[in-house]
Every structure is written in structure tokens, then in C-alpha cells.
Protein backbone atom coordinates (compact mmCIF):
# COMPACT_ATOMS: atom_id res chain seq x y z
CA UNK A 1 47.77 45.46 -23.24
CA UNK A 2 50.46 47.44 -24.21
CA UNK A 3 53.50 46.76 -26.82
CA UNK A 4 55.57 47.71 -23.41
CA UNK A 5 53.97 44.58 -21.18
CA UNK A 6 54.70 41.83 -24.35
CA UNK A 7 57.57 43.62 -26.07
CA UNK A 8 57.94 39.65 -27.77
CA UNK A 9 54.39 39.29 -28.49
CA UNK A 10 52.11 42.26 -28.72
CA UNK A 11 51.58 41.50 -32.50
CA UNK A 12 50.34 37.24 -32.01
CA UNK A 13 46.58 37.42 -32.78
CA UNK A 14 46.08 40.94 -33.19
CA UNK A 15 43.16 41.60 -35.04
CA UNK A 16 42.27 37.94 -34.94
CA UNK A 17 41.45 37.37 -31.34
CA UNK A 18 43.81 38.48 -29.51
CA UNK A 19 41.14 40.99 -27.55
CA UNK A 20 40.38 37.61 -26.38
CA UNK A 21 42.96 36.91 -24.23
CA UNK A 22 43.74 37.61 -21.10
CA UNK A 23 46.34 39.90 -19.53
CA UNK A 24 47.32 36.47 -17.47
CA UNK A 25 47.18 34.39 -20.73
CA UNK A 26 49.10 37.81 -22.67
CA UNK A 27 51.70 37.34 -19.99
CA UNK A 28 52.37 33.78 -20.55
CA UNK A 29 52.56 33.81 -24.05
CA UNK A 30 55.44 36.46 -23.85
CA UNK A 31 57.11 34.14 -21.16
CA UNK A 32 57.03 31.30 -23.66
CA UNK A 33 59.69 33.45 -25.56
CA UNK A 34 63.35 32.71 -24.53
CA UNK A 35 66.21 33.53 -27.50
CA UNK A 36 65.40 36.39 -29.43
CA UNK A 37 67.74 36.98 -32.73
CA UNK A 38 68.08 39.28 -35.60
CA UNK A 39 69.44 39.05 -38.81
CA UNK A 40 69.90 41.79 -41.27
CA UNK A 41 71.56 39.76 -44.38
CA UNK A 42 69.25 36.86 -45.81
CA UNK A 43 69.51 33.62 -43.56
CA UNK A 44 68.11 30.10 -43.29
CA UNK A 45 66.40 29.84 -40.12
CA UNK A 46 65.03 26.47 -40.50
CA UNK A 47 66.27 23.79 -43.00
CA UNK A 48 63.72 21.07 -43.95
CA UNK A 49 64.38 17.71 -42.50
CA UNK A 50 66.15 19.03 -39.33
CA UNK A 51 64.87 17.49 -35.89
CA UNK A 52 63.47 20.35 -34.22
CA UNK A 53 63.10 21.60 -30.80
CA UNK A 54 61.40 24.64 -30.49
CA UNK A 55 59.19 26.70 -32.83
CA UNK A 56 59.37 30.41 -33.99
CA UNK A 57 58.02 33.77 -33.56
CA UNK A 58 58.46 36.73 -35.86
CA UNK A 59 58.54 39.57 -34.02
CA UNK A 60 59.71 42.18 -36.95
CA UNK A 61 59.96 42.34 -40.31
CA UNK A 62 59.10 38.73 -43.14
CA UNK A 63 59.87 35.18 -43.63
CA UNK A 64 59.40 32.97 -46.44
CA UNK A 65 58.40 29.66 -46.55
CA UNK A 66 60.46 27.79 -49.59
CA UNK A 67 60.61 24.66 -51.19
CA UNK A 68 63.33 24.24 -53.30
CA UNK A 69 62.87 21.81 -56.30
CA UNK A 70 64.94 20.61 -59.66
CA UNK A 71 67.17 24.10 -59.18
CA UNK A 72 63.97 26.33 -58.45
CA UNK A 73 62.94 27.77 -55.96
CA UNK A 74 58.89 28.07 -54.77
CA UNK A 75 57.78 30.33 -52.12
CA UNK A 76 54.43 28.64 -50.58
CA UNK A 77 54.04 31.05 -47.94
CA UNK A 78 54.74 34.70 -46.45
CA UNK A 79 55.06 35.33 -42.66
CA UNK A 80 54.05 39.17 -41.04
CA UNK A 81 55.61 39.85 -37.96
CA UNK A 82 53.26 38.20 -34.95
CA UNK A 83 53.01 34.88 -37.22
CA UNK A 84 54.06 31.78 -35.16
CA UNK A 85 56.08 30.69 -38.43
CA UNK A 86 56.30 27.16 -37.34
CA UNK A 87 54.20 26.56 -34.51
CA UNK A 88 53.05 22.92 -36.50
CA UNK A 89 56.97 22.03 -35.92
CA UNK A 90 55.67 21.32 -31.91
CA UNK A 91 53.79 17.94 -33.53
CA UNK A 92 56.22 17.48 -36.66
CA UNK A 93 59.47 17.54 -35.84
CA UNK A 94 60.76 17.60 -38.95
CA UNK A 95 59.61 20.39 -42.04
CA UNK A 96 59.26 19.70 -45.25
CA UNK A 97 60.76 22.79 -46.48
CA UNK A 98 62.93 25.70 -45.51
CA UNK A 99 61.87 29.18 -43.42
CA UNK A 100 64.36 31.72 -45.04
CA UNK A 101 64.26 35.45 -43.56
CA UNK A 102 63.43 38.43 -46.16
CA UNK A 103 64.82 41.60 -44.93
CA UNK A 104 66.21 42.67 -41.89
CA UNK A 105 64.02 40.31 -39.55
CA UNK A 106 63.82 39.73 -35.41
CA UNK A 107 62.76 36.87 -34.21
CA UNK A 108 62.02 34.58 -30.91
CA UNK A 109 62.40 30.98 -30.31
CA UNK A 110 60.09 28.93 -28.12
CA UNK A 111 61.01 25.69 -26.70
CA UNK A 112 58.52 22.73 -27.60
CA UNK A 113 59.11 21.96 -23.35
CA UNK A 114 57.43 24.86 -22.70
CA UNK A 115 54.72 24.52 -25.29
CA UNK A 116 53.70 21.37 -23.99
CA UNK A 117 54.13 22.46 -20.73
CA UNK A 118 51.69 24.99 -20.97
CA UNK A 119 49.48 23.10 -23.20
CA UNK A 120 48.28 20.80 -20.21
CA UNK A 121 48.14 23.15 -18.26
CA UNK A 122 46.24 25.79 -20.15
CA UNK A 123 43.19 24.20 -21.88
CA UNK A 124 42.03 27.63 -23.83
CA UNK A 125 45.71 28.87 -24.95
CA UNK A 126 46.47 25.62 -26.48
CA UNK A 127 43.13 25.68 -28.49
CA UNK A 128 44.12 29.07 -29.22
CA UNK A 129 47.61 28.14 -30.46
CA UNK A 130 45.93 25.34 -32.36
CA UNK A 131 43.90 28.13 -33.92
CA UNK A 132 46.73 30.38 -34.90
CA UNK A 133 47.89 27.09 -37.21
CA UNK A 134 44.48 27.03 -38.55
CA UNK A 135 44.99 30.54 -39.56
CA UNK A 136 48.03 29.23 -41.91
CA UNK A 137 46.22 26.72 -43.58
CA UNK A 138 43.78 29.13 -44.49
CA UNK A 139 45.82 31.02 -46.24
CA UNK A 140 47.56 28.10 -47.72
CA UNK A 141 44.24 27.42 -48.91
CA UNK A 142 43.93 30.83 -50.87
CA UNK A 143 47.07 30.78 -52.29
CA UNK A 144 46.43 27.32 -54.03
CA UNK A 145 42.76 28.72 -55.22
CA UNK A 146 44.10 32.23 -56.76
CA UNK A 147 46.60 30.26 -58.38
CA UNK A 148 44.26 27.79 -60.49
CA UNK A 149 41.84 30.83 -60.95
CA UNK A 150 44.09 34.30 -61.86
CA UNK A 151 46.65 34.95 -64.28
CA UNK A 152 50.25 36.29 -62.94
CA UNK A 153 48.63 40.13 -62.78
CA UNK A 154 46.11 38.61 -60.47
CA UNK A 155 47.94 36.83 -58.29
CA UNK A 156 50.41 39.70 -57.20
CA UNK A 157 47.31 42.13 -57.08
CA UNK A 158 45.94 39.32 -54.19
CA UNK A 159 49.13 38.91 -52.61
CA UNK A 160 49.25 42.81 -52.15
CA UNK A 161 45.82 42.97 -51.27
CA UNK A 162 46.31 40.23 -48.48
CA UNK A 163 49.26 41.23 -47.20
CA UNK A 164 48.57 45.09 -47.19
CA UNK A 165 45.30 43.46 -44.86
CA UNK A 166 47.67 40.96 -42.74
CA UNK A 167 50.25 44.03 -41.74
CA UNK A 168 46.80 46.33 -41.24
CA UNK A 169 46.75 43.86 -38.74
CA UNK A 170 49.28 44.45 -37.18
CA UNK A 171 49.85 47.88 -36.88
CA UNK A 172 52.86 47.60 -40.10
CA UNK A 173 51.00 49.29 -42.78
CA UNK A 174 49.06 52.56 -43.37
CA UNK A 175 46.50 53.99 -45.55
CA UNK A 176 48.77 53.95 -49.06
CA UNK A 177 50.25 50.87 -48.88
CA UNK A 178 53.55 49.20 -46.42
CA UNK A 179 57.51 48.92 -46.55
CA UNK A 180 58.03 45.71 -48.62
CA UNK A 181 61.74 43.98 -48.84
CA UNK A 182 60.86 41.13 -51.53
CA UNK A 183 62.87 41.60 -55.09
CA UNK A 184 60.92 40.90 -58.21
CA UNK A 185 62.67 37.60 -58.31
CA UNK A 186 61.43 36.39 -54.88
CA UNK A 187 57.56 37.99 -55.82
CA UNK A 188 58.01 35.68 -59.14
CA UNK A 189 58.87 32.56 -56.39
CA UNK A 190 55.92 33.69 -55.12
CA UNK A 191 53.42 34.59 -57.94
CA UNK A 192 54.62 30.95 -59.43
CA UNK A 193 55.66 32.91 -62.29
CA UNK A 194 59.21 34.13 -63.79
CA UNK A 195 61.12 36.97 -62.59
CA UNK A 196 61.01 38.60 -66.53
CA UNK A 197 57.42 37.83 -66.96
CA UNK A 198 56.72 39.06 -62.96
CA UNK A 199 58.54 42.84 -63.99
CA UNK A 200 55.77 42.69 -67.08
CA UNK A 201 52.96 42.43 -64.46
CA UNK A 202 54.97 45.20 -61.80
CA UNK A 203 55.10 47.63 -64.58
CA UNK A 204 51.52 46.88 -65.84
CA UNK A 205 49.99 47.39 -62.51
CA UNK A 206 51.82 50.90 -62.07
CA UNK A 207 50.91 51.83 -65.57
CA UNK A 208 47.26 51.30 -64.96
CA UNK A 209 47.45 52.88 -61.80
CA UNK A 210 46.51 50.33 -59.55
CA UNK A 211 50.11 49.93 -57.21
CA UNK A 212 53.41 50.53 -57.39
CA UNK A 213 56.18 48.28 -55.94
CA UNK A 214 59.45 50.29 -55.99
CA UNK A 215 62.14 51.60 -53.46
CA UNK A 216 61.21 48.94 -50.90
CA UNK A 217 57.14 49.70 -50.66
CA UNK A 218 54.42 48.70 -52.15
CA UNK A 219 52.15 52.36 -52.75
CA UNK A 220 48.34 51.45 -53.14
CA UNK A 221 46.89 53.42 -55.84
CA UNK A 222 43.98 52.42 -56.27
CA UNK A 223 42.26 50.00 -53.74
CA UNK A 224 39.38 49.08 -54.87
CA UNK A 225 40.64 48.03 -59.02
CA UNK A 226 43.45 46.16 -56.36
CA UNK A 227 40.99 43.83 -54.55
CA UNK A 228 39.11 43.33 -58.44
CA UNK A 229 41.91 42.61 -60.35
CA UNK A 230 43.38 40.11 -57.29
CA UNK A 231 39.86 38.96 -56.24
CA UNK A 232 40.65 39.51 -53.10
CA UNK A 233 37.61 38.95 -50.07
CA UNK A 234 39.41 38.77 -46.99
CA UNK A 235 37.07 37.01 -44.72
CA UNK A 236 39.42 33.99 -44.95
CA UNK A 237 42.15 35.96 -42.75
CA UNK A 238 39.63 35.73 -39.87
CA UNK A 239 39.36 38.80 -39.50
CA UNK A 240 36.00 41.65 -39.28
CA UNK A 241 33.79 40.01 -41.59
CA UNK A 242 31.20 36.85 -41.77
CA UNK A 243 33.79 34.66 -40.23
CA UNK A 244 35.20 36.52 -37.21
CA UNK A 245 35.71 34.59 -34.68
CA UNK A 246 32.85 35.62 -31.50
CA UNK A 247 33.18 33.60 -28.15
């Protein structure tokens, strides 16, 4: 199944299941996407407590998830392209917080009509795009744990470690690390820490020769002191591991 057949699409699942679809069910995913848009300055895609219509897909590049609060701003999630960034807008209607783009980003909009339409229609795809929301609030899950349990050097060692694993994924990183648009204040928005404090922990992590964020990439040095200092296990990405998903 070939990035040429699902130009919109190739990246939904892969790694996670995907191989588990069909080339029919491949197809009508991709058909489910209608608009596609880019933007290369930063843009609000999706402002909380708008009614809402149709759902996202990222195709390229990353999306935040933000809630803004007494003048601050919190980033409570990060969005690889393939992520169905709001999928859980098909039953909500309404977010509780904004979807903001990072980078230069492309994305494709999918009317809740057609969702639902091929919901009853399509028994297996809809648990499957049930599961790709489950997928979320895994993460979402993580990200609350290594916040109680790591200090601010932690938590940007896990968020490189995961998202280094999420774009392996993909097919958007390689062996030393991945092209990375977030500025030290937006990685503080989403450390849950301060943008002085966060260039601290950036410099301490190049210094001991663990990664190095610079130049728009995070480089990798040293994988294995990465995954310690983040305690990192990636098994809750669904992934290979003890809970990969086997039909």
C-alpha cells in the first residue's frame, strides 16, 4: 500500500495496525479526506468552544494541543503527521481547548457526514477509528504520569524519547534523531516548566551528551542514557512490544 495509492493517508496507523487494513478499507479512509490545507506561519486550526463539523488529519509536519489559562499557555498534547488530531470532535462537538499548528503543517479535513456514514456501514473501520482515539488517551495518560514522577530534565528526555518513537513510526525520523520546529518556549508549554528554566535543562542534556535540540532537530546522542533519564518504555504507543495489538 503505497504512499502513491493514499497520498492523504499513508501515515494513519502505521506501525500501529495499519498492516491490518485492507487495501478496500486503505481506500476508503483516503476517500474520507475532502479539503486539504497548508499553512506555513503559526495558525489556529480549531478554537475551543466552536461547533464543529468535521474532524482533522495531519498529513505533514505538528500540531499542538493548547489550553490557554490566567495568561499561560499549556500544551497537553503533540500531534505527528498521520494523527487524526480531533477525531473525538465526531461525538463532541465542541473542544475544550485549541489545536494550533507548529511549523509549516498540511492538513485534511473530514466531514463528520462521512464519518458517520461510513461508521454504519463499516463495522471494523469504525472500531478501528475508535481505536486510533484510544491511542490519544494513552498518551494523555503518560504525559500526566511523567509529570507527577520526573523533574523538568526528565520530562523533555521522555518527550524526545516518545516522539523520536511516534515519527519512527511514521517514516519522519532516522537513526540520530528528527527535524523538530518547537522553540524552547513552546517545549517549556510542554515540559510544564518555564522557558528560562527549560534552556537550563536543553543545555544540560547537550552537555552530558545525551541530545541536542538546536537548528530545528533534535540529534540523539546517546539513546539509551535518553530512555533512563526520561523513563521512557514505549509499549504504551501500541506499538512492537507486550501490548501490540494481534487480531
Amino acid at each position: 500500500m503505497s504512499h502513491d495509492s493514499f497520498p492523504y493517508t499513508h501515515r494513519y496507523l502505521k506501525g500501529r495496525g495499519r498492516e491490518q487494513l485492507s487495501t478496500r478499507e486503505c481506500g476508503l479512509i483516503e476517500d474520507l479526506v475532502q479539503d486539504v490545507e497548508r499553512y506555513t506561519a503559526p495558525h489556529t486550526i480549531l478554537e475551543r468552544g466552536h461547533i464543529l463539523d468535521r474532524s482533522t488529519l495531519l498529513i505533514e509536519g505538528f500540531v499542538a494541543r493548547v489550553i490557554r489559562e490566567e495568561g499561560k499557555r499549556h500544551i497537553v498534547a503533540l500531534h505527528v503527521p498521520g494523527d487524526f488530531v480531533d477525531l473525538h470532535a465526531f461525538a463532541l462537538k465542541r473542544l475544550d481547548h485549541d489545536v494550533v499548528s507548529i511549523g509549516p503543517v498540511q492538513i485534511g479535513h473530514v466531514t463528520h457526514d462521512r464519518l458517520e456514514a461510513l461508521m454504519e456501514c463499516e463495522p471494523h473501520l469504525a472500531r478501528v477509528l475508535w481505536y486510533s482515539t484510544l491511542l490519544d488517551a494513552a498518551i494523555h495518560r503518560e504525559w500526566i504520569l511523567k509529570l507527577e514522577q520526573l523533574s523538568a530534565d526528565g520530562r523533555l528526555a521522555h518527550l524526545i524519547a516518545e516522539l523520536w518513537h511516534r515519527l519512527d513510526f511514521v517514516g519522519w525520523a532516522d537513526p540520530s534523531g528528527f527535524a523538530f520546529p518547537l522553540t524552547q518556549a513552546e517545549l517549556a508549554d510542554a515540559c510544564g516548566t518555564t522557558p528560562i528554566h527549560l534552556n537550563r535543562v536543553v543545555r544540560k542534556l547537550r552537555e552530558q551528551g545525551i541530545a541536542d535540540i538546536s537548528r530545528g532537530r533534535v540529534t540523539v546522542l546517546d539513546r539509551a542514557a535518553l530512555r533512563e533519564l526520561g523513563r521512557f518504555d514505549p509499549d504504551y504507543l501500541y506499538g512492537n512490544g507486550v501490548l501490540e495489538i494481534r487480531e
